[in-house]
Protein backbone atom coordinates (compact mmCIF):
# COMPACT_ATOMS: atom_id res chain seq x y z
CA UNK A 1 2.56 44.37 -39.95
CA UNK A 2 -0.56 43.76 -37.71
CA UNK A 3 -0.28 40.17 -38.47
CA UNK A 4 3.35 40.07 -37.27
CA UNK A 5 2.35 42.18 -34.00
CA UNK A 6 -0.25 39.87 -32.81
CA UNK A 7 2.26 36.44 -33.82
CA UNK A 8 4.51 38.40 -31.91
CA UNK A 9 1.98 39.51 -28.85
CA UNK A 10 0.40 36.00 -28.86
CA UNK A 11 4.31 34.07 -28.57
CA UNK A 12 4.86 36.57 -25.47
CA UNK A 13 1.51 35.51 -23.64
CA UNK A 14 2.29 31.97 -24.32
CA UNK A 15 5.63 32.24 -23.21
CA UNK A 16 4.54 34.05 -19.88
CA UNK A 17 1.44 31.46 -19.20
CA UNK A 18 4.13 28.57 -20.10
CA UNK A 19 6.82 30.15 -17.57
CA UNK A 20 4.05 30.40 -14.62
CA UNK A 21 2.65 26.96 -15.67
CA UNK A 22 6.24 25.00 -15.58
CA UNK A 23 6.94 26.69 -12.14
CA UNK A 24 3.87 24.89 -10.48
CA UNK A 25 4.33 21.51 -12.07
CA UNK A 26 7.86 21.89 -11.22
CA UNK A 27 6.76 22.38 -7.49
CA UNK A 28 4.42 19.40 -7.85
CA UNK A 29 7.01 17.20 -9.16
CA UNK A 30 9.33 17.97 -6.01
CA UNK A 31 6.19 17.43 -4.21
CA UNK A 32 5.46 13.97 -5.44
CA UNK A 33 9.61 12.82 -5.31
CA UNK A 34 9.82 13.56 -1.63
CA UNK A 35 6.23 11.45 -1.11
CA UNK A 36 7.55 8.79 -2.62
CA UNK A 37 10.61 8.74 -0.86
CA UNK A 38 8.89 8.84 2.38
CA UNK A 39 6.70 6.14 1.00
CA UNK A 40 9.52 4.22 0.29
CA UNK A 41 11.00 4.72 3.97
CA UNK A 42 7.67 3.65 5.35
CA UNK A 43 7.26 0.45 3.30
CA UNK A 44 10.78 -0.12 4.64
CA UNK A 45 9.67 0.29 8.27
CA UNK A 46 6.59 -2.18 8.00
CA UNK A 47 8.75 -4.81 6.74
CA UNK A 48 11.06 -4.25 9.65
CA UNK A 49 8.12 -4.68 11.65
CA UNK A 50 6.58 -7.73 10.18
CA UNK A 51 10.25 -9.21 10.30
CA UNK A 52 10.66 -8.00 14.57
CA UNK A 53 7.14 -9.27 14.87
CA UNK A 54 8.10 -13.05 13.51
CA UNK A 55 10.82 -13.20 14.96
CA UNK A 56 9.15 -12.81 18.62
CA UNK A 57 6.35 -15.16 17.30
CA UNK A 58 9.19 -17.97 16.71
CA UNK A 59 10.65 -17.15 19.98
CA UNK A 60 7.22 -17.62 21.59
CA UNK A 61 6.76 -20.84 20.12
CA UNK A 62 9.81 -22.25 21.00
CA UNK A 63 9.04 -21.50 25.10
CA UNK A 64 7.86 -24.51 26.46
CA UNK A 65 6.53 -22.95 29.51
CA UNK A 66 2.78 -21.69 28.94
CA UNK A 67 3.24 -18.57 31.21
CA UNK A 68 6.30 -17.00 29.82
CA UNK A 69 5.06 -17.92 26.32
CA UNK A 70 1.93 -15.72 27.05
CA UNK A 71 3.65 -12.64 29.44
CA UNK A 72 5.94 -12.09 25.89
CA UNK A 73 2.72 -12.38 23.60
CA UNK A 74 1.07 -9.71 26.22
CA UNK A 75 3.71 -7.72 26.62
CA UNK A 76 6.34 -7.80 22.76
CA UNK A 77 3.68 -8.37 20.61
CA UNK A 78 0.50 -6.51 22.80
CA UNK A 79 -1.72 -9.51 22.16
CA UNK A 80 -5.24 -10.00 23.78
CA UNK A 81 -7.56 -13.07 23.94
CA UNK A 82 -10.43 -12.80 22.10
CA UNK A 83 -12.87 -12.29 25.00
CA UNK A 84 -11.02 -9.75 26.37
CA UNK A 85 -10.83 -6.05 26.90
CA UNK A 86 -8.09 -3.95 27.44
CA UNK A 87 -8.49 -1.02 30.07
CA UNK A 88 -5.95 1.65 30.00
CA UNK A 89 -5.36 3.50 33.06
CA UNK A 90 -4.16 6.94 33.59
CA UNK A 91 -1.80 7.90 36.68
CA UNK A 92 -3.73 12.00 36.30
CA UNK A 93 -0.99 12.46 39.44
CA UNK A 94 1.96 12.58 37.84
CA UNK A 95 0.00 14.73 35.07
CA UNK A 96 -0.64 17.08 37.20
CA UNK A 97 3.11 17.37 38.67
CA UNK A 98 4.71 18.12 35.23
């Protein structure tokens, strides 16, 4: 009879520690869907980039004209020379207005 309590005792503890553990891997498993949906969605994005990004390159090579070919590399594409450095500058007036 002692032998059939602790089966019996033992069967409930594993049964508890089994519920508690399945709960948290559950959780994880959620978890680790939705991060690799959003990893998915951002994969997605960076192609869309890439695929924007050649398309203004082709459009820049096919301008003849020097000028405009550089103002869209500047300005689409926020390209730089190599000797150059970009400044950023900060209007801290209409900062302080909001």
């Amino acid at each position: 009879m002692k032998v059939n309590l602790l089966t019996q005792v033992f069967i409930g503890i594993a049964v508890v520690l089994l519920a508690l553990y399945s709960t948290n891997v559950y959780k994880n498993y959620i978890k680790l869907e939705a991060i690799k949906i959003k990893e998915v969605n951002a994969e997605k994005e960076i192609d869309e980039i890439k695929l924007e990004m050649l398309n203004y390159e082709e459009k820049i090579i096919a301008i003849q004209d020097k000028f405009q070919r550089e103002k869209i590399a500047r300005e689409k594409l926020q390209m730089i020379k190599k000797q150059e450095k970009v400044y950023k500058f900060i209007n801290y007036e209409s900062q302080e207005e909001k």
